[in-house]
PDB file of N, CA and C in Angstrom:
ATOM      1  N   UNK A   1     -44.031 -26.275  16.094  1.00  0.00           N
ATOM      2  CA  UNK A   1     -43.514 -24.987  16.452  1.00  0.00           C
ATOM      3  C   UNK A   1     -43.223 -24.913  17.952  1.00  0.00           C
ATOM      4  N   UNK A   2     -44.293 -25.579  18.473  1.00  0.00           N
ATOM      5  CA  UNK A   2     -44.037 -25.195  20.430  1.00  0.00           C
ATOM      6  C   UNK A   2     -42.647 -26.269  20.718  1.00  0.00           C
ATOM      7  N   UNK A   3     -42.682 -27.584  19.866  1.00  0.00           N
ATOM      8  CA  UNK A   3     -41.136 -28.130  20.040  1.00  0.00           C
ATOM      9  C   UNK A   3     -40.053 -26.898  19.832  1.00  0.00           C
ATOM     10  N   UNK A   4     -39.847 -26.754  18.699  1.00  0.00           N
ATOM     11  CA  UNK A   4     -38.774 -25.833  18.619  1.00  0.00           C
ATOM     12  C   UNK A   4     -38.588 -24.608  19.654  1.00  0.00           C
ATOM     13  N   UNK A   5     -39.541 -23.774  20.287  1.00  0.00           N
ATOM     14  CA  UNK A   5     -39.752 -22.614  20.806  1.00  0.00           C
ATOM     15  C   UNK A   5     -38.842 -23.740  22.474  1.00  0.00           C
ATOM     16  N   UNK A   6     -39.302 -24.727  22.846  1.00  0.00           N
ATOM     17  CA  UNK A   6     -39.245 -25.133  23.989  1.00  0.00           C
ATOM     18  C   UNK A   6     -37.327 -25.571  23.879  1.00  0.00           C
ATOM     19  N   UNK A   7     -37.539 -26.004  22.789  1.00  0.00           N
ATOM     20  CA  UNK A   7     -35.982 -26.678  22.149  1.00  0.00           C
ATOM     21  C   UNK A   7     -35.077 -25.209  22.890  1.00  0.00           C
ATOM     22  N   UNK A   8     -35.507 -24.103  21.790  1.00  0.00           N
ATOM     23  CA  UNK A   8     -34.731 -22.991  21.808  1.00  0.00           C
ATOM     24  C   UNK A   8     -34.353 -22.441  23.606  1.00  0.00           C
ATOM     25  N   UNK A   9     -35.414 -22.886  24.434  1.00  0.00           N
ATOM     26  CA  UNK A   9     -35.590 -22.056  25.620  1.00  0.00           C
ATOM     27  C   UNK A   9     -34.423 -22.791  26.754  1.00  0.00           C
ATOM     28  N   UNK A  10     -34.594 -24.131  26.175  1.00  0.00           N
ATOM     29  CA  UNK A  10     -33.216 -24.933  26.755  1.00  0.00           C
ATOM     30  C   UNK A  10     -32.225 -24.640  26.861  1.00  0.00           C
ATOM     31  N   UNK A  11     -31.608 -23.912  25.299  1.00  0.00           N
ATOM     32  CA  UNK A  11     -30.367 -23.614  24.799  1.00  0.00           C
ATOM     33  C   UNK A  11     -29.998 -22.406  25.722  1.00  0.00           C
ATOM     34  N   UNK A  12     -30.964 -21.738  25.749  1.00  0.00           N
ATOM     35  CA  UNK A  12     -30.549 -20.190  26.361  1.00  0.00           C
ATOM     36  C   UNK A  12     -30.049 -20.689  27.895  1.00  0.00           C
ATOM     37  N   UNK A  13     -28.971 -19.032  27.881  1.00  0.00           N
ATOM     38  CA  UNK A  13     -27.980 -19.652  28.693  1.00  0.00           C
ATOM     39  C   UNK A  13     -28.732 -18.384  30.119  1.00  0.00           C
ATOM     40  N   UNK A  14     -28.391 -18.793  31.349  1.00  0.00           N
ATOM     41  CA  UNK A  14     -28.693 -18.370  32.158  1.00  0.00           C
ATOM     42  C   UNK A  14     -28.258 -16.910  32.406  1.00  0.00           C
ATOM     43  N   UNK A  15     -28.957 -15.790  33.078  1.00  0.00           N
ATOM     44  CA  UNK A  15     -28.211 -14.328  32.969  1.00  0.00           C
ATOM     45  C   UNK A  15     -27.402 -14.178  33.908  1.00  0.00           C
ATOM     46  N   UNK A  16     -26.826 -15.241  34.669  1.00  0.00           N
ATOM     47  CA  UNK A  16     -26.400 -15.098  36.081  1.00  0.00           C
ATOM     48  C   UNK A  16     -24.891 -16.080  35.887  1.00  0.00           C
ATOM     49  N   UNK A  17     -24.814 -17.267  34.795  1.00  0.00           N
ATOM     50  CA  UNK A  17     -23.534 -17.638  34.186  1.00  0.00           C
ATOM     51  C   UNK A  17     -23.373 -18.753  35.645  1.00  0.00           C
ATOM     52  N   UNK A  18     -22.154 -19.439  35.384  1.00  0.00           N
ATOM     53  CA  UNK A  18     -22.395 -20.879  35.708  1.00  0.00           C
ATOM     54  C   UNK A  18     -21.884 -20.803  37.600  1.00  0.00           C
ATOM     55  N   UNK A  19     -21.525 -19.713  37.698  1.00  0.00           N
ATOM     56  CA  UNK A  19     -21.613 -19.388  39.268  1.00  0.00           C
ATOM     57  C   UNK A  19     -22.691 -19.129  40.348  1.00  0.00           C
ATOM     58  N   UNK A  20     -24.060 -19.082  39.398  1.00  0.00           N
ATOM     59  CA  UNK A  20     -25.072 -18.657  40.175  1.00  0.00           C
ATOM     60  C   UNK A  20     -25.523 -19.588  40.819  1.00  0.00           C
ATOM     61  N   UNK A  21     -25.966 -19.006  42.272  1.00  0.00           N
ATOM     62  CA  UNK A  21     -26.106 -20.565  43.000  1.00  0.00           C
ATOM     63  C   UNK A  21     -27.938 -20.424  43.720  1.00  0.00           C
ATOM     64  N   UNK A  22     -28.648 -19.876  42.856  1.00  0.00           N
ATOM     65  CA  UNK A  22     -30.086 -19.718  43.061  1.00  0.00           C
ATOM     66  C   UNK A  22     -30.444 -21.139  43.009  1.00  0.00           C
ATOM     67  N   UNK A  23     -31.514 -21.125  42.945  1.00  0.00           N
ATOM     68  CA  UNK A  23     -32.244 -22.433  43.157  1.00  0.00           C
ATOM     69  C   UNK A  23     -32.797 -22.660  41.786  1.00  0.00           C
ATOM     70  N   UNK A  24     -32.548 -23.288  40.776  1.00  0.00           N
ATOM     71  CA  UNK A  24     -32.924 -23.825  39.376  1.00  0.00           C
ATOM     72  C   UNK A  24     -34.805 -23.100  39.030  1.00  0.00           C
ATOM     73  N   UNK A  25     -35.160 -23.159  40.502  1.00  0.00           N
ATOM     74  CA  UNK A  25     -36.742 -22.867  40.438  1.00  0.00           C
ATOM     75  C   UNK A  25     -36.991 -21.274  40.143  1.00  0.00           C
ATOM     76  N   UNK A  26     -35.943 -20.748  40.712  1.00  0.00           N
ATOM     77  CA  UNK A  26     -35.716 -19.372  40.953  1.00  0.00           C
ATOM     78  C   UNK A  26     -35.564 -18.545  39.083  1.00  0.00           C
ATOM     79  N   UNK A  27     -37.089 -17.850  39.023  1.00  0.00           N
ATOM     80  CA  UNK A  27     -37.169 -17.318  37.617  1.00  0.00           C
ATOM     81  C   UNK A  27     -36.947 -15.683  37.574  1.00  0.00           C
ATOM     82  N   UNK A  28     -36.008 -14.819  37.132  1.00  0.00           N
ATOM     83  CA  UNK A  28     -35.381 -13.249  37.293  1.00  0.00           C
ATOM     84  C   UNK A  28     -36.702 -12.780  37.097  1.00  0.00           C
ATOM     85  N   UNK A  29     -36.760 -12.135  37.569  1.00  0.00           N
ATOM     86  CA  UNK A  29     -38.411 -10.639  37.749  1.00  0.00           C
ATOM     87  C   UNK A  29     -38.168 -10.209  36.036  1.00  0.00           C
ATOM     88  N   UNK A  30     -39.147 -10.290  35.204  1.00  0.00           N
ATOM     89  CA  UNK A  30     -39.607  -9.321  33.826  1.00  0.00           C
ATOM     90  C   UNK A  30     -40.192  -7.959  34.827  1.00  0.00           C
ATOM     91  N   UNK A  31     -39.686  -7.151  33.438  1.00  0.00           N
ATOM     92  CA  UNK A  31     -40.205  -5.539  33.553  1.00  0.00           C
ATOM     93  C   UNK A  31     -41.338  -5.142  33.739  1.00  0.00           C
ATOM     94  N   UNK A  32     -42.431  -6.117  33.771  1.00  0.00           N
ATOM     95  CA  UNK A  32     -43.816  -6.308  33.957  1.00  0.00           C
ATOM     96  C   UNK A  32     -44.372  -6.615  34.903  1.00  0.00           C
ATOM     97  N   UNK A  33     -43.453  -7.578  35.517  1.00  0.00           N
ATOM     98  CA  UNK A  33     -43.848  -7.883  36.734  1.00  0.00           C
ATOM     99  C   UNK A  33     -43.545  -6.946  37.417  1.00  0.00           C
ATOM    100  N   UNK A  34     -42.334  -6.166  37.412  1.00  0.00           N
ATOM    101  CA  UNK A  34     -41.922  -5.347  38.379  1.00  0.00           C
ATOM    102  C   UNK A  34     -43.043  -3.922  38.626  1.00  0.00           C
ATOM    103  N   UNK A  35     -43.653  -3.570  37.445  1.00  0.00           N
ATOM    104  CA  UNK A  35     -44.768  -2.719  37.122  1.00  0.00           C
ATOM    105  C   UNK A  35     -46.055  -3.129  37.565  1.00  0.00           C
ATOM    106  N   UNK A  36     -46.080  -4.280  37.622  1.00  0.00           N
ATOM    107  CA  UNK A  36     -47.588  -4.739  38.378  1.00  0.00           C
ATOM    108  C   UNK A  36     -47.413  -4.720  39.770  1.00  0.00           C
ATOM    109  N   UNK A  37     -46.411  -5.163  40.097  1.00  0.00           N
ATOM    110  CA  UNK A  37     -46.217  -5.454  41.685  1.00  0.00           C
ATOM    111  C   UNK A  37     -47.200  -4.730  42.482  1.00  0.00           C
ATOM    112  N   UNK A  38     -48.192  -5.246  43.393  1.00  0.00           N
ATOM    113  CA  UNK A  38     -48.354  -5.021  44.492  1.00  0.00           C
ATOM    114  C   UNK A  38     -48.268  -5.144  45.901  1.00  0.00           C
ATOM    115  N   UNK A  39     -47.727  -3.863  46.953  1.00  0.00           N
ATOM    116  CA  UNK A  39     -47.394  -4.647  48.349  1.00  0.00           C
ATOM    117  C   UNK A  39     -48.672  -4.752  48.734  1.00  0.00           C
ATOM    118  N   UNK A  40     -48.734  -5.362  50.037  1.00  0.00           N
ATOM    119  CA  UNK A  40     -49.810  -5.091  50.999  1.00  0.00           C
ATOM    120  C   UNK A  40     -49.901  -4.316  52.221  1.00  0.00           C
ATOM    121  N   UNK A  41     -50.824  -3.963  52.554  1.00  0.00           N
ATOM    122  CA  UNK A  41     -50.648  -2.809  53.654  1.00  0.00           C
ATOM    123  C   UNK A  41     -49.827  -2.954  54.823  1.00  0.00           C
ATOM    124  N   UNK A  42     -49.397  -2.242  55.642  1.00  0.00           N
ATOM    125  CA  UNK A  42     -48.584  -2.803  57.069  1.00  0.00           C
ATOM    126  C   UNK A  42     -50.109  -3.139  57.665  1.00  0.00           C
ATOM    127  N   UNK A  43     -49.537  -3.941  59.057  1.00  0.00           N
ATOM    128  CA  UNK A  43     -50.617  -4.600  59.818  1.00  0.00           C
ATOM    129  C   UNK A  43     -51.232  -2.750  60.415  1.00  0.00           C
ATOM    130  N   UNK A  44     -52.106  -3.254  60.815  1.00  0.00           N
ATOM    131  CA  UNK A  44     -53.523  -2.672  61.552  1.00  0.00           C
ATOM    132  C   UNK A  44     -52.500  -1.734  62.986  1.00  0.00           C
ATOM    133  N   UNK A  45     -52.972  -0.445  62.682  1.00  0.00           N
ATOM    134  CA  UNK A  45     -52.217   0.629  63.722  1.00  0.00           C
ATOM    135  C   UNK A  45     -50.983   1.232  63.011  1.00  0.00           C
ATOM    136  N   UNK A  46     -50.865   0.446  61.427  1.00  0.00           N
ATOM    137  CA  UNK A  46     -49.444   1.865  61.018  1.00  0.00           C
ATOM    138  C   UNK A  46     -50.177   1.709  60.112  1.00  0.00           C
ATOM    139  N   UNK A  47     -49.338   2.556  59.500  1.00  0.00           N
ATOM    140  CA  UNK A  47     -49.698   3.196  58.132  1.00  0.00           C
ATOM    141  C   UNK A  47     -48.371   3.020  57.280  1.00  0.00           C
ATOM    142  N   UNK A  48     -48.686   2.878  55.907  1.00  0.00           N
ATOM    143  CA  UNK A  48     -48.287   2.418  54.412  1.00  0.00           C
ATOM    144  C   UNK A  48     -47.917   0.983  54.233  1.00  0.00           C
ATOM    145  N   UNK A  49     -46.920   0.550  53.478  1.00  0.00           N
ATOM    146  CA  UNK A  49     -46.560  -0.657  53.264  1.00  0.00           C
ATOM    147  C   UNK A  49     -45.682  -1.422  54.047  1.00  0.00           C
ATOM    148  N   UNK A  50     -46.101  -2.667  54.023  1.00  0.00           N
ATOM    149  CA  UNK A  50     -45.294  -3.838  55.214  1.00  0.00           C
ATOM    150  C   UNK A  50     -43.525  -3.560  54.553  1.00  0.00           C
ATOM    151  N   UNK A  51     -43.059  -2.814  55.532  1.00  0.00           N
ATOM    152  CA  UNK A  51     -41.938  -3.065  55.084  1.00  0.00           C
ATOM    153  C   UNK A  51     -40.819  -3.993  54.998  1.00  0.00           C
ATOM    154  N   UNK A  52     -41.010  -4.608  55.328  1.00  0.00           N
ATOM    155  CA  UNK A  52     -40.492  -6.391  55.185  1.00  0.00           C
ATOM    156  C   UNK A  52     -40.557  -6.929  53.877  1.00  0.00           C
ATOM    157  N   UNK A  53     -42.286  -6.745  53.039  1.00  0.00           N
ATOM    158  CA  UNK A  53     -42.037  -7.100  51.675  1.00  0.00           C
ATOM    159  C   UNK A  53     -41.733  -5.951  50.834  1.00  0.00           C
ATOM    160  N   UNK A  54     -41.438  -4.871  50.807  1.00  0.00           N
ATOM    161  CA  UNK A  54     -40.937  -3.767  50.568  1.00  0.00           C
ATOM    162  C   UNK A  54     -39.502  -4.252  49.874  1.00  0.00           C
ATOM    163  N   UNK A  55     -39.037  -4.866  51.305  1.00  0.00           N
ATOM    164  CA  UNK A  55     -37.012  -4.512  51.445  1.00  0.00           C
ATOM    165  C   UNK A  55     -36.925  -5.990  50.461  1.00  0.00           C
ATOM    166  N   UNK A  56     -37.849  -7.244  50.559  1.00  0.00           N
ATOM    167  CA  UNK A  56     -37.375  -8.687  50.132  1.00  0.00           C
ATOM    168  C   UNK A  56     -37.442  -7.998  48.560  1.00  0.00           C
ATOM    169  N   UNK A  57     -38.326  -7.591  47.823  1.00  0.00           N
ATOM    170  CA  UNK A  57     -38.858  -7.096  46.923  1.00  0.00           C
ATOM    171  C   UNK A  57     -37.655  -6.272  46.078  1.00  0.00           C
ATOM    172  N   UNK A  58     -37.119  -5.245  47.266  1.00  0.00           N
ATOM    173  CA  UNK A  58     -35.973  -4.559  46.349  1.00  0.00           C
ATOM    174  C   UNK A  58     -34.833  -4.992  46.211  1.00  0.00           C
ATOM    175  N   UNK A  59     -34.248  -6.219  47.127  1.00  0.00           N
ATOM    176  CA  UNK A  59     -33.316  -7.025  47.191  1.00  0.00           C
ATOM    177  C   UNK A  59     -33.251  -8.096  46.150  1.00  0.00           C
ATOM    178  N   UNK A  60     -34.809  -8.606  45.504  1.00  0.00           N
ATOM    179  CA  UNK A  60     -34.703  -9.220  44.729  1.00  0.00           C
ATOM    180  C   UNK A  60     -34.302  -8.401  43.584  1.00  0.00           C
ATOM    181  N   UNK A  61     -35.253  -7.325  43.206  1.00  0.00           N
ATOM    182  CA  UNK A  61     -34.838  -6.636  41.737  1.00  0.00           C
ATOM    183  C   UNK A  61     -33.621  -6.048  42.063  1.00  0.00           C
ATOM    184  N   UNK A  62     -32.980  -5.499  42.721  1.00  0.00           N
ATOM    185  CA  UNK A  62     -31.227  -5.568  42.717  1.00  0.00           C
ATOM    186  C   UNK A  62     -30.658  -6.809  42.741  1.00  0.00           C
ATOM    187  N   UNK A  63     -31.102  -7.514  42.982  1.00  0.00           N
ATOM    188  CA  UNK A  63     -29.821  -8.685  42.205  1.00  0.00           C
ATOM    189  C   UNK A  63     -30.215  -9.522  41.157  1.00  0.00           C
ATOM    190  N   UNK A  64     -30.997  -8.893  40.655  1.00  0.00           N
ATOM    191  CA  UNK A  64     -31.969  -8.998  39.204  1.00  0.00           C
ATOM    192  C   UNK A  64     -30.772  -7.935  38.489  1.00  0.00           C
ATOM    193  N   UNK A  65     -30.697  -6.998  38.772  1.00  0.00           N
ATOM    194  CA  UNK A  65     -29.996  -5.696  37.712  1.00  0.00           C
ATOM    195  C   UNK A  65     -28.850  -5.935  37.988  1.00  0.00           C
ATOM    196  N   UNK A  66     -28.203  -6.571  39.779  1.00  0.00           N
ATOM    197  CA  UNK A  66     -26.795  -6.997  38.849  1.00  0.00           C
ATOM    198  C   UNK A  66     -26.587  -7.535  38.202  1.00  0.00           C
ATOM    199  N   UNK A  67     -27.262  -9.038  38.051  1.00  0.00           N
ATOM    200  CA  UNK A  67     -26.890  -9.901  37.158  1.00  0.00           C
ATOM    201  C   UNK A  67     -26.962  -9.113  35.731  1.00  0.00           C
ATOM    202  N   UNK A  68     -27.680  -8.517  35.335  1.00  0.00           N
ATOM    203  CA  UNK A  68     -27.969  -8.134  34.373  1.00  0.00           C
ATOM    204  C   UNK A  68     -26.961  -7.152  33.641  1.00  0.00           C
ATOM    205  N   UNK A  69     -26.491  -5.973  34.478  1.00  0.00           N
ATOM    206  CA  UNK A  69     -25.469  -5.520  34.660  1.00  0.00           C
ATOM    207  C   UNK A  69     -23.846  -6.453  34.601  1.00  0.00           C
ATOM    208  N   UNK A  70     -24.132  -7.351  35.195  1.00  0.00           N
ATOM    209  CA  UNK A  70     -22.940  -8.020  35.095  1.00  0.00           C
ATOM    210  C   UNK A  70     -23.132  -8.583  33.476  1.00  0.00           C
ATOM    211  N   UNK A  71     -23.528  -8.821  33.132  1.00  0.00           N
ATOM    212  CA  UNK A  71     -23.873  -9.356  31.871  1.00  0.00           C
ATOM    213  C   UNK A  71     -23.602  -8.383  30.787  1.00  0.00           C
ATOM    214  N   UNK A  72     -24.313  -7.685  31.011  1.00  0.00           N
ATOM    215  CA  UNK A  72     -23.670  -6.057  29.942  1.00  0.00           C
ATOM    216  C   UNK A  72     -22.505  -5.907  29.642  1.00  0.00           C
ATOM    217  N   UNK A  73     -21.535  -6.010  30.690  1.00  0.00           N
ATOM    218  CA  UNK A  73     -20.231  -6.076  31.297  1.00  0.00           C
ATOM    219  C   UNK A  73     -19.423  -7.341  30.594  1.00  0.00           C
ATOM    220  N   UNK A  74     -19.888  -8.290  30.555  1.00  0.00           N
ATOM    221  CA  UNK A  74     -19.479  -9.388  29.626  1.00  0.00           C
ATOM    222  C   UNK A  74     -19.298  -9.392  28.239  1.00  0.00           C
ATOM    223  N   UNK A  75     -20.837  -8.644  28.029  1.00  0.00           N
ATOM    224  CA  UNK A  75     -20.856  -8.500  26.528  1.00  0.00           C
ATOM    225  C   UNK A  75     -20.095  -7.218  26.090  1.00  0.00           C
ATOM    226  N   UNK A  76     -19.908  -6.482  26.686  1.00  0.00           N
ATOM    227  CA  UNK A  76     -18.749  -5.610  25.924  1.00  0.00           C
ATOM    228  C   UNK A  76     -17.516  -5.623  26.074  1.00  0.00           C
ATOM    229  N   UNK A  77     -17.402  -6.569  27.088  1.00  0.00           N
ATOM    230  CA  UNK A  77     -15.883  -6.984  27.061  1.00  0.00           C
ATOM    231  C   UNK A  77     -15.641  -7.779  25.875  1.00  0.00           C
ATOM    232  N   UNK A  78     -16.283  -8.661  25.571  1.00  0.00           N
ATOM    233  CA  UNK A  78     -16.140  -9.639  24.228  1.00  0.00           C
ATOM    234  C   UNK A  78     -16.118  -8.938  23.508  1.00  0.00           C
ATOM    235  N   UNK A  79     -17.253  -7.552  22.689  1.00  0.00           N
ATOM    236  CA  UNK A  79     -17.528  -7.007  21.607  1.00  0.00           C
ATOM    237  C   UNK A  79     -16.090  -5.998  21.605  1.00  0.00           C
ATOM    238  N   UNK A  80     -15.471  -5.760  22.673  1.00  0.00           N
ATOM    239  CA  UNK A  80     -13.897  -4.981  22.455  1.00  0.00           C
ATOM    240  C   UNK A  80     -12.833  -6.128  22.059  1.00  0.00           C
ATOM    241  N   UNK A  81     -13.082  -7.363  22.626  1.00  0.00           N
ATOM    242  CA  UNK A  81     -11.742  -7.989  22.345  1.00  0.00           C
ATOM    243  C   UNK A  81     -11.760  -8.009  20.919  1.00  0.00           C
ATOM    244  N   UNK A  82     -13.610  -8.488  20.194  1.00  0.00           N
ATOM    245  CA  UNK A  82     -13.664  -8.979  18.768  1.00  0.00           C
ATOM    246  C   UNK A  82     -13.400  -7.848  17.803  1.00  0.00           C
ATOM    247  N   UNK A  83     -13.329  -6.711  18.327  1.00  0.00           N
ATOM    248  CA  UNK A  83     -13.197  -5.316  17.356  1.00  0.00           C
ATOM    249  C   UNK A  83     -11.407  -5.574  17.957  1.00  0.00           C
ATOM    250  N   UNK A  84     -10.770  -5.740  18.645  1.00  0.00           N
ATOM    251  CA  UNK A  84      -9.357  -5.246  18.823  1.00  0.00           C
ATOM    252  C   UNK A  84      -8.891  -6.418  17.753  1.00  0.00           C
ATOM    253  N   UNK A  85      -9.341  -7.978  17.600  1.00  0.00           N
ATOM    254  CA  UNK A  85      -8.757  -9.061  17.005  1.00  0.00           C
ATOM    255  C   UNK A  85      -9.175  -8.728  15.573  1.00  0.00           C
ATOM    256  N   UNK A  86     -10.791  -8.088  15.193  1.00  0.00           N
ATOM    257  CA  UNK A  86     -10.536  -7.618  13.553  1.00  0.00           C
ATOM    258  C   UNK A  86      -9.461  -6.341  13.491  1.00  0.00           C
ATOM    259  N   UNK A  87      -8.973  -4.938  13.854  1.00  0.00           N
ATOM    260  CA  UNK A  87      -8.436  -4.537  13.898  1.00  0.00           C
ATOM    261  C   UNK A  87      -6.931  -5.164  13.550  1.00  0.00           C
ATOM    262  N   UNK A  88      -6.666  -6.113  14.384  1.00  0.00           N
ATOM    263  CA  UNK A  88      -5.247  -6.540  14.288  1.00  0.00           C
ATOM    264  C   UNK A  88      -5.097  -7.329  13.014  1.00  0.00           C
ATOM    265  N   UNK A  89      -6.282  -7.955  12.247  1.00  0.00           N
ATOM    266  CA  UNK A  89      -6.037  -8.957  11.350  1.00  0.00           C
ATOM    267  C   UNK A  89      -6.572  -7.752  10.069  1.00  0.00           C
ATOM    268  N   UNK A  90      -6.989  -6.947   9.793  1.00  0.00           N
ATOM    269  CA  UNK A  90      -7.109  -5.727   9.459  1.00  0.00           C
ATOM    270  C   UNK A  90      -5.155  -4.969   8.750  1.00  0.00           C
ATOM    271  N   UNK A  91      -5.203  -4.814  10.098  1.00  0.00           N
ATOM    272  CA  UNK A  91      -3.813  -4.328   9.632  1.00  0.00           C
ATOM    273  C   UNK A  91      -2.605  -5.243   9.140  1.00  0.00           C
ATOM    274  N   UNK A  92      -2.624  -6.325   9.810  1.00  0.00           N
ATOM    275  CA  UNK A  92      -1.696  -7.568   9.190  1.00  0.00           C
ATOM    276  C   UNK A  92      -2.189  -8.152   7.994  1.00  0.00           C
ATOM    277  N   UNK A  93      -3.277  -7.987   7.294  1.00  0.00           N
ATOM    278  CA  UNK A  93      -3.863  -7.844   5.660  1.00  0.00           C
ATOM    279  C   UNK A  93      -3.006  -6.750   5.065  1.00  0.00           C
ATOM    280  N   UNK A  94      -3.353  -5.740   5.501  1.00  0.00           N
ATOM    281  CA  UNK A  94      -2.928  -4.349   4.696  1.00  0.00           C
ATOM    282  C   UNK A  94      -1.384  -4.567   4.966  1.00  0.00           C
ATOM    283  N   UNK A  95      -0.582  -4.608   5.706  1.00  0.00           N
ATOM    284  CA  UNK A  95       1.046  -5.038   5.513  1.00  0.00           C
ATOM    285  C   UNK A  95       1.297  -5.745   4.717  1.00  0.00           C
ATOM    286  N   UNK A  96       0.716  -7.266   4.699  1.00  0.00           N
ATOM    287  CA  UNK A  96       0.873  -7.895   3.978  1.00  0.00           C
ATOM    288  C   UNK A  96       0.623  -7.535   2.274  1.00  0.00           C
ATOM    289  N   UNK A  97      -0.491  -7.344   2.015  1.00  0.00           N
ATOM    290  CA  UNK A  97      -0.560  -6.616   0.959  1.00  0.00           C
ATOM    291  C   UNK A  97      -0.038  -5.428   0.129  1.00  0.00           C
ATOM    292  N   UNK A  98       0.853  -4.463   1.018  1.00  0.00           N
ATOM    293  CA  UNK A  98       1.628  -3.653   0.775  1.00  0.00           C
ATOM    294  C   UNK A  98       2.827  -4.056   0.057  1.00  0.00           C
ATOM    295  N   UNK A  99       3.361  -4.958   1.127  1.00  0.00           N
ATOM    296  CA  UNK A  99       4.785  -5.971   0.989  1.00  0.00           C
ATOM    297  C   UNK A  99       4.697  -6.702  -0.322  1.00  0.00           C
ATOM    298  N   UNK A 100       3.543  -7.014  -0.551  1.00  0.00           N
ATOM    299  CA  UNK A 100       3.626  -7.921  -2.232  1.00  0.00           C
ATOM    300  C   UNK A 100       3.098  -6.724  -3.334  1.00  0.00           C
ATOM    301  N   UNK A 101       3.118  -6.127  -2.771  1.00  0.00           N
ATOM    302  CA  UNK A 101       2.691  -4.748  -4.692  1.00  0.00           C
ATOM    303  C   UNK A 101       1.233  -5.082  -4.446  1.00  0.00           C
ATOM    304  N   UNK A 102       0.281  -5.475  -3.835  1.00  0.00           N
ATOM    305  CA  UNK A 102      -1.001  -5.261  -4.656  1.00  0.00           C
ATOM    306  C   UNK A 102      -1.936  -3.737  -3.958  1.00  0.00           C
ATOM    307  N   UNK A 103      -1.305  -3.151  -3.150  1.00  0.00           N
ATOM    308  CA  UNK A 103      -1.790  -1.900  -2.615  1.00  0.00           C
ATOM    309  C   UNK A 103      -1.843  -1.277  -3.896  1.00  0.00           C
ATOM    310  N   UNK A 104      -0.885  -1.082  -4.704  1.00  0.00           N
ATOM    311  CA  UNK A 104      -0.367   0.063  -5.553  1.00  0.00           C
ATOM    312  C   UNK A 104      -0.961   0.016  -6.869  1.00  0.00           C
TER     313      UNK A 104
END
């Protein structure tokens, strides 16, 4: 079973598509992680969070959601072309079928 699961994890295709130029090591933030996250305090004399890992942090999960976003964007571009190409073969059935008597 862990062959196949590992097999399968190969196949899957990257969310970022064959332009992304991250570093192979480089794994997209889960929704979990992003929920656990903790910063650490700013240094000694301010107050709240180091904002340095703050800004790296939100820079990563934004280009976490574009990709992701861009991806959305992919997939409904395809899911319109494949509804416009049944549509068209849809209606060039029903002509056709008209044209020879079997509508009637």
């Amino acid at each position: 079973m862990r062959v196949f699961f590992r097999r399968a994890r190969r196949r899957q295709r990257s969310v970022h598509g064959p332009t992304c130029y991250r570093s192979a090591a480089y794994h997209p933030l889960r929704p979990w992680q992003v929920r656990e996250w903790r910063f650490r305090s700013a240094p000694l004399g301010r107050r709240g969070l180091d904002a340095q890992e703050v800004g790296e942090f939100l820079d990563r999960v934004a280009g976490d959601l574009a990709a992701v976003y861009d991806a959305l964007a992919r997939s409904r571009r395809e899911t319109d072309r494949v509804k416009d190409a049944l549509r068209r073969w849809q209606s060039e059935q029903a002509r056709v079928r008209n044209e020879r008597g079997y509508g009637r």
